[in-house]
PDB file of N, CA and C in Angstrom:
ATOM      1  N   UNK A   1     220.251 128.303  54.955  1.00  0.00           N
ATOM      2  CA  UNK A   1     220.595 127.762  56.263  1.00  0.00           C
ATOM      3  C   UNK A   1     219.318 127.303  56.956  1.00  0.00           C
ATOM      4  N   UNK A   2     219.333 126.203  57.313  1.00  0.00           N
ATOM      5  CA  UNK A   2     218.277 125.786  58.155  1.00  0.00           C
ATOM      6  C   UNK A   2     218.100 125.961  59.522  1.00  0.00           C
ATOM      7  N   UNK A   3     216.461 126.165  60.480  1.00  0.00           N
ATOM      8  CA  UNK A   3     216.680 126.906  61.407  1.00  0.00           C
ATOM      9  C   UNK A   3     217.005 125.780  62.266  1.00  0.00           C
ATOM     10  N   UNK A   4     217.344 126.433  63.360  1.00  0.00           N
ATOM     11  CA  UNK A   4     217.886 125.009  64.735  1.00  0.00           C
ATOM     12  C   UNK A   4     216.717 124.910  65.447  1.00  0.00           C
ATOM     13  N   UNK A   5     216.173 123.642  65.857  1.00  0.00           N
ATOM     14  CA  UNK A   5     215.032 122.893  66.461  1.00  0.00           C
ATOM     15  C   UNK A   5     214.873 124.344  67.718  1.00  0.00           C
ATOM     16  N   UNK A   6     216.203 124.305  68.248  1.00  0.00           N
ATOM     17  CA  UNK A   6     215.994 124.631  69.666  1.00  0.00           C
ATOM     18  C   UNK A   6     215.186 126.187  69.617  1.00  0.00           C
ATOM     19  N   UNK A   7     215.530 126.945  68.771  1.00  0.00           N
ATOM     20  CA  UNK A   7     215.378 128.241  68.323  1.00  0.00           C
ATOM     21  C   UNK A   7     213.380 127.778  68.040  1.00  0.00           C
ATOM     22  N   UNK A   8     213.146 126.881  67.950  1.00  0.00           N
ATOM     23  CA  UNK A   8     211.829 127.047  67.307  1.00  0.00           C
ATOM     24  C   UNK A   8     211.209 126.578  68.346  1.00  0.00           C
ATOM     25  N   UNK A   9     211.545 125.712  69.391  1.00  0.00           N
ATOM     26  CA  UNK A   9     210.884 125.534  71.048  1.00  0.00           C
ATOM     27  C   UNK A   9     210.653 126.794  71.810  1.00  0.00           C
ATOM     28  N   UNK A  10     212.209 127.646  71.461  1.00  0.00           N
ATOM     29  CA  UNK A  10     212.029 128.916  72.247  1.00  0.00           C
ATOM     30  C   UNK A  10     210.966 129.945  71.596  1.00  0.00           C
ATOM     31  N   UNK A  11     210.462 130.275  70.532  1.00  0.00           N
ATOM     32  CA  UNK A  11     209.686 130.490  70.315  1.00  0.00           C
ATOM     33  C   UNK A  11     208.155 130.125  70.342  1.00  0.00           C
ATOM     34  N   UNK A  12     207.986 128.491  70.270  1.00  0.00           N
ATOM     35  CA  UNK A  12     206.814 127.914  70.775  1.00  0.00           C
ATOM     36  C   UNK A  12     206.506 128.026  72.525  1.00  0.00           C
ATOM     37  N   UNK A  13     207.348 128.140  73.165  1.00  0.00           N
ATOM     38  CA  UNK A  13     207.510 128.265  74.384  1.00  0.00           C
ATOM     39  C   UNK A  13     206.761 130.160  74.860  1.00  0.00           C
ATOM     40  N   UNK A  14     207.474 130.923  74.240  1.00  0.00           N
ATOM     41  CA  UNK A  14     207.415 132.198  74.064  1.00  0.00           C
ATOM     42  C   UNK A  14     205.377 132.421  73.893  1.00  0.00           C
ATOM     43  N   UNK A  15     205.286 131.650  72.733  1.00  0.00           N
ATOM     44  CA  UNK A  15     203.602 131.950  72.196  1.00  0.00           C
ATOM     45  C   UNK A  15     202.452 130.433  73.014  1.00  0.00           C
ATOM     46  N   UNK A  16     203.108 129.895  73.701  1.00  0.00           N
ATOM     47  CA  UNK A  16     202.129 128.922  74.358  1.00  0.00           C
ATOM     48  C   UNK A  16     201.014 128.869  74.813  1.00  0.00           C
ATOM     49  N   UNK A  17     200.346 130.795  75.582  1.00  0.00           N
ATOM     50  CA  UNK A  17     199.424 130.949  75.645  1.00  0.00           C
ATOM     51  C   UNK A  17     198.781 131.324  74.587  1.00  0.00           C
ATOM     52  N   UNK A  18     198.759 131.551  73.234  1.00  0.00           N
ATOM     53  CA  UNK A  18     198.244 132.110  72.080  1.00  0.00           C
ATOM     54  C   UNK A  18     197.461 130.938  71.729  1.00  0.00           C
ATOM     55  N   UNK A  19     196.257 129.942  72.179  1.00  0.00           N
ATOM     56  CA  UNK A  19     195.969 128.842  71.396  1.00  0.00           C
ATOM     57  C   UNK A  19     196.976 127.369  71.410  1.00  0.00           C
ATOM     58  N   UNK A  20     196.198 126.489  70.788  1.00  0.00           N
ATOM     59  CA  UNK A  20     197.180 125.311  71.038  1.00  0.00           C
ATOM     60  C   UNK A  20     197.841 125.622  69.938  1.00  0.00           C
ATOM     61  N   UNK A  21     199.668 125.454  70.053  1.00  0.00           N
ATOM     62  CA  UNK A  21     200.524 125.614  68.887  1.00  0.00           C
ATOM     63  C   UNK A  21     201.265 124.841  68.816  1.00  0.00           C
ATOM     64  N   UNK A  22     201.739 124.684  67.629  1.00  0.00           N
ATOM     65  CA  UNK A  22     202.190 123.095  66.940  1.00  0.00           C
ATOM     66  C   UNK A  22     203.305 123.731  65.900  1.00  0.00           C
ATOM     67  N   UNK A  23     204.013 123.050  65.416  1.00  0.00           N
ATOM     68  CA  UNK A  23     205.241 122.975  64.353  1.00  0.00           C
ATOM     69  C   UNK A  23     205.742 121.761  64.055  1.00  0.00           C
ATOM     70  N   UNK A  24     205.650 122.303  62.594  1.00  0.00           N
ATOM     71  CA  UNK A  24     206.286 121.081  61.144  1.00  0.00           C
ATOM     72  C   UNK A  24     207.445 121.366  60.621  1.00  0.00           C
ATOM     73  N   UNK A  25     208.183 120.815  60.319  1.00  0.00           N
ATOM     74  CA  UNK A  25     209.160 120.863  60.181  1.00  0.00           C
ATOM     75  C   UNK A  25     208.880 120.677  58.303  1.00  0.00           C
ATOM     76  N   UNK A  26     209.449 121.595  57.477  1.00  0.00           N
ATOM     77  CA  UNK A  26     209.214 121.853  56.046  1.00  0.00           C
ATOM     78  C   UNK A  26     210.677 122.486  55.527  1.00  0.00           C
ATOM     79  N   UNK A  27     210.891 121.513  54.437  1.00  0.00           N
ATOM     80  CA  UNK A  27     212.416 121.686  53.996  1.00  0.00           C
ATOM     81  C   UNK A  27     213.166 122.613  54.995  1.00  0.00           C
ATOM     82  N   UNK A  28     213.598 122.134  56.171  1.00  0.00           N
ATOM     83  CA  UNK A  28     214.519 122.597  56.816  1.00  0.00           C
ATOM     84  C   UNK A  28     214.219 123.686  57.466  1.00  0.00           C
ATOM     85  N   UNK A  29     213.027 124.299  57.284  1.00  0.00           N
ATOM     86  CA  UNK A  29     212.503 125.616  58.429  1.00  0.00           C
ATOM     87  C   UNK A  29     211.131 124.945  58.737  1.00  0.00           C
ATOM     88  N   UNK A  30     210.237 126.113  59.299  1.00  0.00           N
ATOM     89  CA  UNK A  30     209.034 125.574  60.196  1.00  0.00           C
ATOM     90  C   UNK A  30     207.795 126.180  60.127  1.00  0.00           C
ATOM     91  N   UNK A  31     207.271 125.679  60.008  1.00  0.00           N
ATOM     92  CA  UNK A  31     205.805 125.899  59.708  1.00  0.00           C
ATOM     93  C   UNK A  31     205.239 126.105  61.221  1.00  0.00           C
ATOM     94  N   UNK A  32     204.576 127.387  61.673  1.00  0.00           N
ATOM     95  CA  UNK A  32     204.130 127.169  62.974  1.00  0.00           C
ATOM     96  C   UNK A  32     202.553 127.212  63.092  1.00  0.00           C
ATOM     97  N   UNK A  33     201.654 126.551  63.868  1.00  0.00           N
ATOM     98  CA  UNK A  33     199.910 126.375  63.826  1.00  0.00           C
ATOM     99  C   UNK A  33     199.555 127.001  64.631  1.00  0.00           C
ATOM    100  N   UNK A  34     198.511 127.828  65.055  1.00  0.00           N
ATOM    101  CA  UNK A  34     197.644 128.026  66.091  1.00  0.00           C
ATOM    102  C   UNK A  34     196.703 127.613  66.166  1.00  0.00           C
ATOM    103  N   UNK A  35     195.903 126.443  66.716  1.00  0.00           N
ATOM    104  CA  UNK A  35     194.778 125.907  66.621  1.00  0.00           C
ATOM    105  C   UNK A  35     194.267 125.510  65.161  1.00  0.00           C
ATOM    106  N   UNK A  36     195.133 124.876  64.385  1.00  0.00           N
ATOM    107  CA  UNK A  36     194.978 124.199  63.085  1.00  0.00           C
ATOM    108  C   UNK A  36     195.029 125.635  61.876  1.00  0.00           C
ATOM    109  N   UNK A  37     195.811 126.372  62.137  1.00  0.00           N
ATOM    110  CA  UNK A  37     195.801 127.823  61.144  1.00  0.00           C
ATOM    111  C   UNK A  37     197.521 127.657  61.204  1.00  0.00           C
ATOM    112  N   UNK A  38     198.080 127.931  60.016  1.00  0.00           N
ATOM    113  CA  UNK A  38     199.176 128.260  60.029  1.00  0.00           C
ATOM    114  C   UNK A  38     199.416 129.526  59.504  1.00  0.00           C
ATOM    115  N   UNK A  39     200.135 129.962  60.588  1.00  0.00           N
ATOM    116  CA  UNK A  39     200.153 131.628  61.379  1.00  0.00           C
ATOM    117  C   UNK A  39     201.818 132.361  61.249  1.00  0.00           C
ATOM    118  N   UNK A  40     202.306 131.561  61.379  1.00  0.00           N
ATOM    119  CA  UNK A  40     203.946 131.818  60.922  1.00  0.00           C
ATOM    120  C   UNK A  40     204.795 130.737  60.564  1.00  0.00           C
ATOM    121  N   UNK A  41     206.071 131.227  60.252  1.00  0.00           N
ATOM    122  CA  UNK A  41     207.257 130.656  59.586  1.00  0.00           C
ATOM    123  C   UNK A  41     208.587 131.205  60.088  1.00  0.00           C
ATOM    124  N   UNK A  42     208.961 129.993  60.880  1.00  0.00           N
ATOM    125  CA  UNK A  42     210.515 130.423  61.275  1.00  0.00           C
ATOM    126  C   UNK A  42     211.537 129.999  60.061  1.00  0.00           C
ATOM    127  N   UNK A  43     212.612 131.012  59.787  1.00  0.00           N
ATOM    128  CA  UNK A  43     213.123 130.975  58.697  1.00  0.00           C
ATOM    129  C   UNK A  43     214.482 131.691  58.854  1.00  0.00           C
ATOM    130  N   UNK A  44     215.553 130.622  58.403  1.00  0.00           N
ATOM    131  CA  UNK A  44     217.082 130.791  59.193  1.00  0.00           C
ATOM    132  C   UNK A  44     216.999 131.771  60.627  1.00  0.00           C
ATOM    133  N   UNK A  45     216.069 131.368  61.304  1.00  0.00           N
ATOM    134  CA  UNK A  45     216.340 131.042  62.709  1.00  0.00           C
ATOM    135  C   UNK A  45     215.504 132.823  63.240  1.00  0.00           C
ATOM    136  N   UNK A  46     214.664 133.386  62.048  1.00  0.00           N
ATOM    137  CA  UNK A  46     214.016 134.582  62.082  1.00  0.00           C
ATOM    138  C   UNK A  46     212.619 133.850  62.280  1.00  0.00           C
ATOM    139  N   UNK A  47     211.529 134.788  62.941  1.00  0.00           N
ATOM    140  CA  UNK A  47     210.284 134.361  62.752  1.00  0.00           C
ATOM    141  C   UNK A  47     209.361 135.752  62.237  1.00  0.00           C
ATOM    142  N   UNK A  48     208.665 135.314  60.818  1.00  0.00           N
ATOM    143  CA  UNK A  48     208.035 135.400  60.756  1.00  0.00           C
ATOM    144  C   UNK A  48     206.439 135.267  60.593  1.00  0.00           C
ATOM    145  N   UNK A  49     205.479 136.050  60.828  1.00  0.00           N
ATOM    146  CA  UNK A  49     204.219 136.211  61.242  1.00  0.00           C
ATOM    147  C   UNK A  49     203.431 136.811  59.825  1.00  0.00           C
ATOM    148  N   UNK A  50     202.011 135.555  59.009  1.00  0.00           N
ATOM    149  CA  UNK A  50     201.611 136.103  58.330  1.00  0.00           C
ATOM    150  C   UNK A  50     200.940 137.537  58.564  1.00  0.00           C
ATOM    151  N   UNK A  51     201.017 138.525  57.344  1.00  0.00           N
ATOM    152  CA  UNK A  51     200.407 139.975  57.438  1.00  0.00           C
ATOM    153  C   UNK A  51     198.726 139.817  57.906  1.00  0.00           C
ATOM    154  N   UNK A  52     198.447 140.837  58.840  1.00  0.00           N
ATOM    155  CA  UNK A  52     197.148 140.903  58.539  1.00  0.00           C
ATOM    156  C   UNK A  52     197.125 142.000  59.261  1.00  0.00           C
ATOM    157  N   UNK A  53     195.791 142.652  59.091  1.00  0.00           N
ATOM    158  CA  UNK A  53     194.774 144.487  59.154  1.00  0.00           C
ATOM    159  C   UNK A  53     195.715 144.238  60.473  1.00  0.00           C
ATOM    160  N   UNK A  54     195.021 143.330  61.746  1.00  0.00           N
ATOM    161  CA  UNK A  54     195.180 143.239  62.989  1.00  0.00           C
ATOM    162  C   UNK A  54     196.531 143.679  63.803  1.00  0.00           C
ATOM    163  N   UNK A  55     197.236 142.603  62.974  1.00  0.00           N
ATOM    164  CA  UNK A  55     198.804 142.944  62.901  1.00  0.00           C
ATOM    165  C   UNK A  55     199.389 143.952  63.138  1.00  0.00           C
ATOM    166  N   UNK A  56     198.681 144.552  61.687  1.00  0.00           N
ATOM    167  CA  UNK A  56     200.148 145.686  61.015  1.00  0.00           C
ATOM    168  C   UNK A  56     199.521 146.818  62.141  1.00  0.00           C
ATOM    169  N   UNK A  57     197.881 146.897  62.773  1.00  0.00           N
ATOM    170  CA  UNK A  57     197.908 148.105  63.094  1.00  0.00           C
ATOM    171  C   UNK A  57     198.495 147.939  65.029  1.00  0.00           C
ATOM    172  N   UNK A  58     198.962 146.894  65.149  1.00  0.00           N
ATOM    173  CA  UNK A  58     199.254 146.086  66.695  1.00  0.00           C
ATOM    174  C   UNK A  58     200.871 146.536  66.989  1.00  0.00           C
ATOM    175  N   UNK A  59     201.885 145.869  65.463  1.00  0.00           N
ATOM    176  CA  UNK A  59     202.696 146.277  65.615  1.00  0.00           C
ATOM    177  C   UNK A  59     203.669 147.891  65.261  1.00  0.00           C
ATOM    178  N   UNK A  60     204.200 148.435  66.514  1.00  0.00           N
ATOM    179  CA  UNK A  60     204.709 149.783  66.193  1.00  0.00           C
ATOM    180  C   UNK A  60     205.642 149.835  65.409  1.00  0.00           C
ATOM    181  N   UNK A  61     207.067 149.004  65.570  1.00  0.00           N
ATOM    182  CA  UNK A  61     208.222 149.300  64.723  1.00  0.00           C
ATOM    183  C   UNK A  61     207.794 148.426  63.696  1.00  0.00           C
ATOM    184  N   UNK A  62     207.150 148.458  62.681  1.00  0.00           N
ATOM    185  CA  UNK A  62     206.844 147.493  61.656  1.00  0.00           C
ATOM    186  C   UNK A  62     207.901 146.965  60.526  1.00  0.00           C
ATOM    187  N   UNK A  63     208.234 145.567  60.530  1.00  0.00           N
ATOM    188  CA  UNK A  63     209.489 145.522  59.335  1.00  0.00           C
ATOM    189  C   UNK A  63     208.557 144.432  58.536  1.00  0.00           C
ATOM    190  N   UNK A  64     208.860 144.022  57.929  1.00  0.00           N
ATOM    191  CA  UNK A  64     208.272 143.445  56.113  1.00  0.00           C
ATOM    192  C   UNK A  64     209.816 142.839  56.052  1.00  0.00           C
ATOM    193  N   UNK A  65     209.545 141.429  55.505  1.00  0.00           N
ATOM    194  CA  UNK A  65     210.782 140.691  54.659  1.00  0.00           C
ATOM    195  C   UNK A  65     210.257 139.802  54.445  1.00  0.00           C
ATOM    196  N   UNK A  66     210.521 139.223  53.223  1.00  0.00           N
ATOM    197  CA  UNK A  66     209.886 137.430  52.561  1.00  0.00           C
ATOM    198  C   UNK A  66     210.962 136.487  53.463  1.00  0.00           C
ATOM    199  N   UNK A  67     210.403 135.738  54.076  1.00  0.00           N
ATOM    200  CA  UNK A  67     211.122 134.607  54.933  1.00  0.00           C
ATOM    201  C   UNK A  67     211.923 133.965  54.085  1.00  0.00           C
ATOM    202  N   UNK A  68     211.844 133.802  52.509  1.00  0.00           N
ATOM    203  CA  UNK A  68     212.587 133.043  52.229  1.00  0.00           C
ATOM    204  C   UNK A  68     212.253 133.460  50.447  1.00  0.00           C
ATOM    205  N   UNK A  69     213.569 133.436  49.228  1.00  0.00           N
ATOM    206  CA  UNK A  69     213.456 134.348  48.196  1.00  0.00           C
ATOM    207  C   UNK A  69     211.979 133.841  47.253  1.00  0.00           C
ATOM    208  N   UNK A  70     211.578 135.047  46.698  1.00  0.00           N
ATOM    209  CA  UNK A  70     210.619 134.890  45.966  1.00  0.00           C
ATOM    210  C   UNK A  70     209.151 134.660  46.715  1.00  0.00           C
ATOM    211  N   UNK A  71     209.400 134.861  48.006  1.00  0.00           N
ATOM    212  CA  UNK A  71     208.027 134.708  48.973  1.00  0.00           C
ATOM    213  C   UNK A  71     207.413 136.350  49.445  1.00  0.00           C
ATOM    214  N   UNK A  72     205.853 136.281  49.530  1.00  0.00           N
ATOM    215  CA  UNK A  72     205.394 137.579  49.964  1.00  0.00           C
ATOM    216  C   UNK A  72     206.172 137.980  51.115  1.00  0.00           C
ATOM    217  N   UNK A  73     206.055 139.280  51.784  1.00  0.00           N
ATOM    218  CA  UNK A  73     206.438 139.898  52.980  1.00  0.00           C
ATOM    219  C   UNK A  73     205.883 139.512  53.953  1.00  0.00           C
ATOM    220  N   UNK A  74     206.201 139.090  54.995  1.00  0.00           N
ATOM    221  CA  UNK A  74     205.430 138.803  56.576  1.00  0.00           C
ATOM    222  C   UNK A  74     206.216 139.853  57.329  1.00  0.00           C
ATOM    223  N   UNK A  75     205.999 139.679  58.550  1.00  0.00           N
ATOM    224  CA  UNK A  75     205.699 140.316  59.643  1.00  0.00           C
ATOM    225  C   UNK A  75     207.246 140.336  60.192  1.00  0.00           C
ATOM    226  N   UNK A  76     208.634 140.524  60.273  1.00  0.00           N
ATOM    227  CA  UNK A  76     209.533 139.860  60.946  1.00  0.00           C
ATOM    228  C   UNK A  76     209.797 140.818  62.079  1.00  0.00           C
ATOM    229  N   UNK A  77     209.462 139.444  63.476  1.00  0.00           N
ATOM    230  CA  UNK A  77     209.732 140.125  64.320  1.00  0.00           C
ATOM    231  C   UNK A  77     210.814 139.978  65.339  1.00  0.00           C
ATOM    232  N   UNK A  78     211.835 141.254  65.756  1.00  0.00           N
ATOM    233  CA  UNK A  78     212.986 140.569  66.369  1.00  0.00           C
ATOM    234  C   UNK A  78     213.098 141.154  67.458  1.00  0.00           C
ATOM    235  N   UNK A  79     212.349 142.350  67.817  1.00  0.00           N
ATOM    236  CA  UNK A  79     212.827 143.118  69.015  1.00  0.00           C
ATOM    237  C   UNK A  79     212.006 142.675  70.219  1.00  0.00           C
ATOM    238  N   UNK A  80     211.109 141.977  69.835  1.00  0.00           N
ATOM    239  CA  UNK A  80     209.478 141.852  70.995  1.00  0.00           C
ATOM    240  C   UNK A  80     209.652 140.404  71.254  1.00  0.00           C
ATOM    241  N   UNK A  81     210.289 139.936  70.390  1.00  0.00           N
ATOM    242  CA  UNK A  81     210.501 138.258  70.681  1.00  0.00           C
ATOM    243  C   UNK A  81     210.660 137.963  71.722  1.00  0.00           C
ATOM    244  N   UNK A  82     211.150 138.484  72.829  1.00  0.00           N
ATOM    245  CA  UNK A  82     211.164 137.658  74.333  1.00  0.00           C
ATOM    246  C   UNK A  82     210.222 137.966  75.541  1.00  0.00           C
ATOM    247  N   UNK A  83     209.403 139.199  74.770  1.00  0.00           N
ATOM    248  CA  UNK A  83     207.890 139.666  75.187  1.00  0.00           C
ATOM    249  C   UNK A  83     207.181 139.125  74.928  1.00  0.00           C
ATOM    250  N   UNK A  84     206.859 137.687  76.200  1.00  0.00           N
ATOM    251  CA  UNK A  84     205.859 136.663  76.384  1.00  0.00           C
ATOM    252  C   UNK A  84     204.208 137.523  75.893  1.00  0.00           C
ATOM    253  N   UNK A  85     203.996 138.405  76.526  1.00  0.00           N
ATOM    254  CA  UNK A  85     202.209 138.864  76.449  1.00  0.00           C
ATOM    255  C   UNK A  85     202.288 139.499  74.987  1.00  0.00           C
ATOM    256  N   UNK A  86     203.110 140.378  74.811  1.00  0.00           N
ATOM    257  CA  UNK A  86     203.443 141.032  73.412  1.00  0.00           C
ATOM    258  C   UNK A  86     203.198 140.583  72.149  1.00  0.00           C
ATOM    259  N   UNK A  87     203.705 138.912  71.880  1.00  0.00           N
ATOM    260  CA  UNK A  87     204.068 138.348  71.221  1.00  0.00           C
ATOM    261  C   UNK A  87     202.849 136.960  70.730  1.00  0.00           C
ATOM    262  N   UNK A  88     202.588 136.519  72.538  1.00  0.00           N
ATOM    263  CA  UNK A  88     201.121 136.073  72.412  1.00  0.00           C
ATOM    264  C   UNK A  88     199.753 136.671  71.709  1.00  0.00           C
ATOM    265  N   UNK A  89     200.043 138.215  72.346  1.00  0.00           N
ATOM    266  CA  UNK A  89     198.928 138.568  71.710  1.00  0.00           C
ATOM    267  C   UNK A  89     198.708 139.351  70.353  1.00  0.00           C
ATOM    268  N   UNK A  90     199.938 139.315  69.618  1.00  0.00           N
ATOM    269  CA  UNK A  90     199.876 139.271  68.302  1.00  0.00           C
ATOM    270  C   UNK A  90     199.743 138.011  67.470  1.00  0.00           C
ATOM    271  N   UNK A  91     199.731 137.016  68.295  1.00  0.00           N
ATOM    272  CA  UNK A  91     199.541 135.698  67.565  1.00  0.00           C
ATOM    273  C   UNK A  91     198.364 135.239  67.533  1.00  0.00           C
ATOM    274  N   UNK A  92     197.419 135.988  68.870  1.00  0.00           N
ATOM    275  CA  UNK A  92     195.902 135.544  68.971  1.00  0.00           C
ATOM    276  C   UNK A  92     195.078 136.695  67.950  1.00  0.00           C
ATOM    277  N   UNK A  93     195.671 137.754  67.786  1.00  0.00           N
ATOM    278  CA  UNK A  93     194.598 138.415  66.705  1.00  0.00           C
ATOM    279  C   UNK A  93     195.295 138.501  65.089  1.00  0.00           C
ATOM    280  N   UNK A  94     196.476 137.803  65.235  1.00  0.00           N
ATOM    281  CA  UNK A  94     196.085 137.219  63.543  1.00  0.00           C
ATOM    282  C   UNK A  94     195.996 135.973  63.428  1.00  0.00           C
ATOM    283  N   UNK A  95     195.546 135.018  64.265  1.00  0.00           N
ATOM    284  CA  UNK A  95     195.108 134.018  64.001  1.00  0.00           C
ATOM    285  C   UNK A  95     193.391 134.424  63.842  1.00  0.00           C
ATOM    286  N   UNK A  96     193.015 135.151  64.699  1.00  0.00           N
ATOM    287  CA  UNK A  96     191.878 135.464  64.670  1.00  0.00           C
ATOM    288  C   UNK A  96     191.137 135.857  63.083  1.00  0.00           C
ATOM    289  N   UNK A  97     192.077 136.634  62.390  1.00  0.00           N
ATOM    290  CA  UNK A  97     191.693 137.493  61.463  1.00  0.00           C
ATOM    291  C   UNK A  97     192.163 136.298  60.023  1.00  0.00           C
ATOM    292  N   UNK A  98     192.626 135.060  60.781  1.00  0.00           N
ATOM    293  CA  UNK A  98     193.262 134.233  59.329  1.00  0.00           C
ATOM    294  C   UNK A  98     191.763 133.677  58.822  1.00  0.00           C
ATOM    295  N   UNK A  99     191.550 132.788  57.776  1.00  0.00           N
ATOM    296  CA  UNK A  99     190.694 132.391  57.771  1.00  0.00           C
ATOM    297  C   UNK A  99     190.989 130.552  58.093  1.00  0.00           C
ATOM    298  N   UNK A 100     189.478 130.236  58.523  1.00  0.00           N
ATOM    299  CA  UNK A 100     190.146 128.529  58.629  1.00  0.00           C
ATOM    300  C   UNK A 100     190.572 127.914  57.689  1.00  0.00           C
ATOM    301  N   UNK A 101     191.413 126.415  57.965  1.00  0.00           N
ATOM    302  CA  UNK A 101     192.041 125.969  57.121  1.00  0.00           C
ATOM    303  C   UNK A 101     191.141 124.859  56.243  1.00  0.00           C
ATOM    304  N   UNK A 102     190.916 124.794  54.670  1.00  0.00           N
ATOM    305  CA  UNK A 102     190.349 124.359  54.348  1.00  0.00           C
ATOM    306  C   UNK A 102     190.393 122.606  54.659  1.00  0.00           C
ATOM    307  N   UNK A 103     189.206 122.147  54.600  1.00  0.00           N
ATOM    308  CA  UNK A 103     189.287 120.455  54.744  1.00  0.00           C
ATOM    309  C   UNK A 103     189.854 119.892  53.893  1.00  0.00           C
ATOM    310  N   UNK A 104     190.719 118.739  54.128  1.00  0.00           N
ATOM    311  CA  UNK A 104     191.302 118.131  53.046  1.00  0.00           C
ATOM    312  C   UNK A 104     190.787 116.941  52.235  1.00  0.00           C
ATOM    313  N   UNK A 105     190.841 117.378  50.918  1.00  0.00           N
ATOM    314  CA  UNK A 105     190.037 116.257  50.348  1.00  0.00           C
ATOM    315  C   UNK A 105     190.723 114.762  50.468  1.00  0.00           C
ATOM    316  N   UNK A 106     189.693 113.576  50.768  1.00  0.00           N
ATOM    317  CA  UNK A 106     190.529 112.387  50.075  1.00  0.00           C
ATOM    318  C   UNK A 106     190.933 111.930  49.463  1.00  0.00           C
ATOM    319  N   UNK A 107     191.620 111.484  49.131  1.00  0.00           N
ATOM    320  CA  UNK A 107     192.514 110.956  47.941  1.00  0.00           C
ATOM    321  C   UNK A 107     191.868 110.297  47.269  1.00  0.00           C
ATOM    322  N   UNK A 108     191.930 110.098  45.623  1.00  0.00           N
ATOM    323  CA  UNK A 108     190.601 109.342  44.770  1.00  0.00           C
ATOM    324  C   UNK A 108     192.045 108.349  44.388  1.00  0.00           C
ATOM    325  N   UNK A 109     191.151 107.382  44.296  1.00  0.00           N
ATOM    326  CA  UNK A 109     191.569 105.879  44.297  1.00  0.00           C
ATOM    327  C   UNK A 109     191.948 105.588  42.485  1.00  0.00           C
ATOM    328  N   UNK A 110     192.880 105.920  42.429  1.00  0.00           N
ATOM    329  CA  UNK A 110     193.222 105.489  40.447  1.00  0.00           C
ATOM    330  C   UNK A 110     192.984 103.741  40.605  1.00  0.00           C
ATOM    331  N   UNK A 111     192.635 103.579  39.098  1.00  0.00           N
ATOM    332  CA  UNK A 111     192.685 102.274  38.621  1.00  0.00           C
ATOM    333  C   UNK A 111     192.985 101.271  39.407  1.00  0.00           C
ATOM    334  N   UNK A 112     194.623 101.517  39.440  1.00  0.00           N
ATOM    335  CA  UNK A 112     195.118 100.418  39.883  1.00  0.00           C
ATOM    336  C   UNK A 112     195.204 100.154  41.117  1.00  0.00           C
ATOM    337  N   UNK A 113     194.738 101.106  42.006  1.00  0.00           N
ATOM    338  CA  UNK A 113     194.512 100.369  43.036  1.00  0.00           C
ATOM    339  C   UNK A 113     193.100 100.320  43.675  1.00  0.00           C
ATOM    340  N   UNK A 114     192.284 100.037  43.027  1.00  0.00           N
ATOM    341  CA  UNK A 114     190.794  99.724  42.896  1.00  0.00           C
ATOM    342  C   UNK A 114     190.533  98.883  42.389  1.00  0.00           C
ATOM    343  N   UNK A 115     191.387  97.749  42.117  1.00  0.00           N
ATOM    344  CA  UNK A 115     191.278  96.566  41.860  1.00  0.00           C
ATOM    345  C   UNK A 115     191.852  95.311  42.738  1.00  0.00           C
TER     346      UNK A 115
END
C-alpha cells in the first residue's frame, strides 16, 4: 500500500524545525532529508527513522520493524508522532550521528554519445 501525500506533509510539518527537510517520493513511499542526509522513510503511512547510538539511547519505548520486506530494522515511531519538540529532536541527533551524503559522480560519456 502506498503512503498518502497528506500523511507525509503531516509529518514534514511535525519535524520542520529539525534542519531543512525535504521528501521524494520512491516507488510509492518516501524518502525523507534533513539537510541533504536521508534520515527516514515513511512506509504504508508508518514512519520510520534510520537506527543510530543517538537514537536508540533517546528513545524510551523502543520498537524495531523493516519499513518494508527484506529491509534492515529502523526506528518505528507511533506514539511521539504528534510531539512537535520530541520528534524534532530525535531527528536532529540522528541526523547528526548519520554520516554525509556522498558526492555524486558524473556520468561518463559512452561512445556514442561523444561523437
Amino acid at each position: 500500500m502506498a503512503s498518502d501525500l497528506g500523511f507525509v506533509e503531516f509529518v514534514v510539518e511535525q519535524i520542520e524545525n529539525a534542519g531543512e527537510i525535504t521528501y521524494k517520493k520512491m516507488f510509492g513511499e518516501y524518502a525523507l532529508y534533513s539537510d541533504g542526509k536521508i534520515m527516514a522513510l515513511v512506509c504504508d503511512d508508518q514512519l520510520f527513522i534510520k537506527p543510530t547510538k543517538a537514537g536508540r539511547a533517546y528513545i524510551a519505548n523502543l520498537v524495531e520493524s523493516p519499513p518494508y520486506p527484506g529491509a534492515k530494522p529502523y526506528f518505528l515511531i507511533e506514539d511521539q508522532l504528534e510531539n512537535k519538540d520530541w520528534i524534532s529532536n530525535l531527528i536532529r541527533i540522528t541526523v547528526e550521528e548519520l554520516p554525509k551524503p556522498k558526492p555524486k559522480s558524473k556520468k561518463k560519456k559512452t561512445r556514442r554519445e561523444s561523437k
